[in-house]
C-alpha atoms as a PDB file:
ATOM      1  CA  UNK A   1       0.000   0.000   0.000  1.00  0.00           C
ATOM      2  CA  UNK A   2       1.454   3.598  -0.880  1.00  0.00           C
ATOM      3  CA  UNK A   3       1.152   6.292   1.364  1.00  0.00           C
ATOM      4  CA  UNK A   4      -2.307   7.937   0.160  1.00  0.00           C
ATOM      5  CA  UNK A   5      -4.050   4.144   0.573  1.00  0.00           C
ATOM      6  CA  UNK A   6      -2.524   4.202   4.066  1.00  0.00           C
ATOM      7  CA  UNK A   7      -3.998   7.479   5.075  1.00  0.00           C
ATOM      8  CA  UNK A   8      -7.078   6.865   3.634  1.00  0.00           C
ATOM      9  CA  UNK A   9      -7.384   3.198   5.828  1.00  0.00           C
ATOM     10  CA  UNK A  10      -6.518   5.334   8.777  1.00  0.00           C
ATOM     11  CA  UNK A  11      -8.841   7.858   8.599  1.00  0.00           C
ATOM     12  CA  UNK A  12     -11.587   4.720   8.130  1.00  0.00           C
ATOM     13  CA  UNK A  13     -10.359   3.158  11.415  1.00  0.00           C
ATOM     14  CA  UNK A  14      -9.081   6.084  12.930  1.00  0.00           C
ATOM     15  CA  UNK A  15     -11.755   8.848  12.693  1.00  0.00           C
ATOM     16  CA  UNK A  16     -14.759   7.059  11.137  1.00  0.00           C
ATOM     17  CA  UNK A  17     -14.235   4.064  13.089  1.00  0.00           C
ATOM     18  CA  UNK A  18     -15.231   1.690  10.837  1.00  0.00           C
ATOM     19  CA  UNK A  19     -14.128  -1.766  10.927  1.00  0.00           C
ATOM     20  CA  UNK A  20     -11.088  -3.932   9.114  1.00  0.00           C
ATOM     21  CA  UNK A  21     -14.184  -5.891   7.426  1.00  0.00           C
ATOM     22  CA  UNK A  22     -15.916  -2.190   6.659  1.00  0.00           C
ATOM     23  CA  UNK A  23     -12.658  -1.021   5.443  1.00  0.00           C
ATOM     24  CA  UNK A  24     -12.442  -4.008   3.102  1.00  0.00           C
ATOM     25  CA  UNK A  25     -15.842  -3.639   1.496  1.00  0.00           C
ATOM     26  CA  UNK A  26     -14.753   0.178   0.951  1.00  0.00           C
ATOM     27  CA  UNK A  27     -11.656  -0.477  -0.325  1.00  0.00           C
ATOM     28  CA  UNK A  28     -13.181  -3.453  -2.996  1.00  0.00           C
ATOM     29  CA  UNK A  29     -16.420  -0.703  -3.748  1.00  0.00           C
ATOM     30  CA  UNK A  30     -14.643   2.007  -4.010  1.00  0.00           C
ATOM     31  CA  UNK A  31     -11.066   1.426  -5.884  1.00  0.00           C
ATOM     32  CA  UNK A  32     -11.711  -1.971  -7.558  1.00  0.00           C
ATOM     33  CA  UNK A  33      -8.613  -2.969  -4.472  1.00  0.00           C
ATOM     34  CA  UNK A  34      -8.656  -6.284  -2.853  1.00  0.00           C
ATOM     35  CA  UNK A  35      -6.703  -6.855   0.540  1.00  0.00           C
ATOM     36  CA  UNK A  36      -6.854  -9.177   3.321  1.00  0.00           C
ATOM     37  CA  UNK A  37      -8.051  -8.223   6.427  1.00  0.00           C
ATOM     38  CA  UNK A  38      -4.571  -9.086   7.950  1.00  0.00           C
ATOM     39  CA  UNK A  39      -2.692  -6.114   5.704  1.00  0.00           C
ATOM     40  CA  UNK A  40      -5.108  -4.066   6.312  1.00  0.00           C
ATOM     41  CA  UNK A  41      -4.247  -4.643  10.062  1.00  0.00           C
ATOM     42  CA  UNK A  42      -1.031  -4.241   9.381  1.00  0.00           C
ATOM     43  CA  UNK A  43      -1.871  -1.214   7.266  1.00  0.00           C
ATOM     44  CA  UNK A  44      -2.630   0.363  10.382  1.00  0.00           C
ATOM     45  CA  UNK A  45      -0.137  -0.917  12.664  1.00  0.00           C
ATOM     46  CA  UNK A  46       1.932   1.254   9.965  1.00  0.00           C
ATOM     47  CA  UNK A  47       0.320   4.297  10.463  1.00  0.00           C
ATOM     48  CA  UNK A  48       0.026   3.788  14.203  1.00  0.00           C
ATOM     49  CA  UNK A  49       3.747   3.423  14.510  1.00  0.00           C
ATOM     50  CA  UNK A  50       4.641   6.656  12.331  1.00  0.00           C
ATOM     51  CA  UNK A  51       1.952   9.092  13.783  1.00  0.00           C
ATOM     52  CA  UNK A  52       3.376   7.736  17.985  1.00  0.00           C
ATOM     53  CA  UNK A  53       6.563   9.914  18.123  1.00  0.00           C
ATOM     54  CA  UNK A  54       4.199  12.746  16.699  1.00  0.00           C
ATOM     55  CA  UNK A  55       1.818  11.975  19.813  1.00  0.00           C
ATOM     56  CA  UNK A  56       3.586  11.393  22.484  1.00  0.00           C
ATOM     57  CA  UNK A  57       5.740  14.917  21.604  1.00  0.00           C
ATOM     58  CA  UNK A  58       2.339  16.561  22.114  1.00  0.00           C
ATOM     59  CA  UNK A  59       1.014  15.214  24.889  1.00  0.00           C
END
């Protein structure tokens, strides 16, 4: 996944809170894209692990 798939699975999750099984519908509707449920876990793992230095500086 490139960088512009990544933020758009963690906005989903993040502030839409929809699910990995959600986000996999979307992702098949929307884009034609087919992913596990596992890299789209990991997908945000990615994200999650990027954006915590950025956090924890601010809080």
């Amino acid at each position: 996944m490139g960088n512009n798939l990544l933020a758009y699975v963690a906005m989903q999750s993040g502030q839409f809170h929809q699910s990995i099984s959600k986000i996999q519908q979307q992702l098949e509707q929307n884009f034609g894209l087919s992913f596990s449920r596992g890299a789209i876990s990991e997908a945000q793992d990615r994200v999650s692990a990027v954006l915590t230095p950025a956090f924890q500086d601010i809080r």
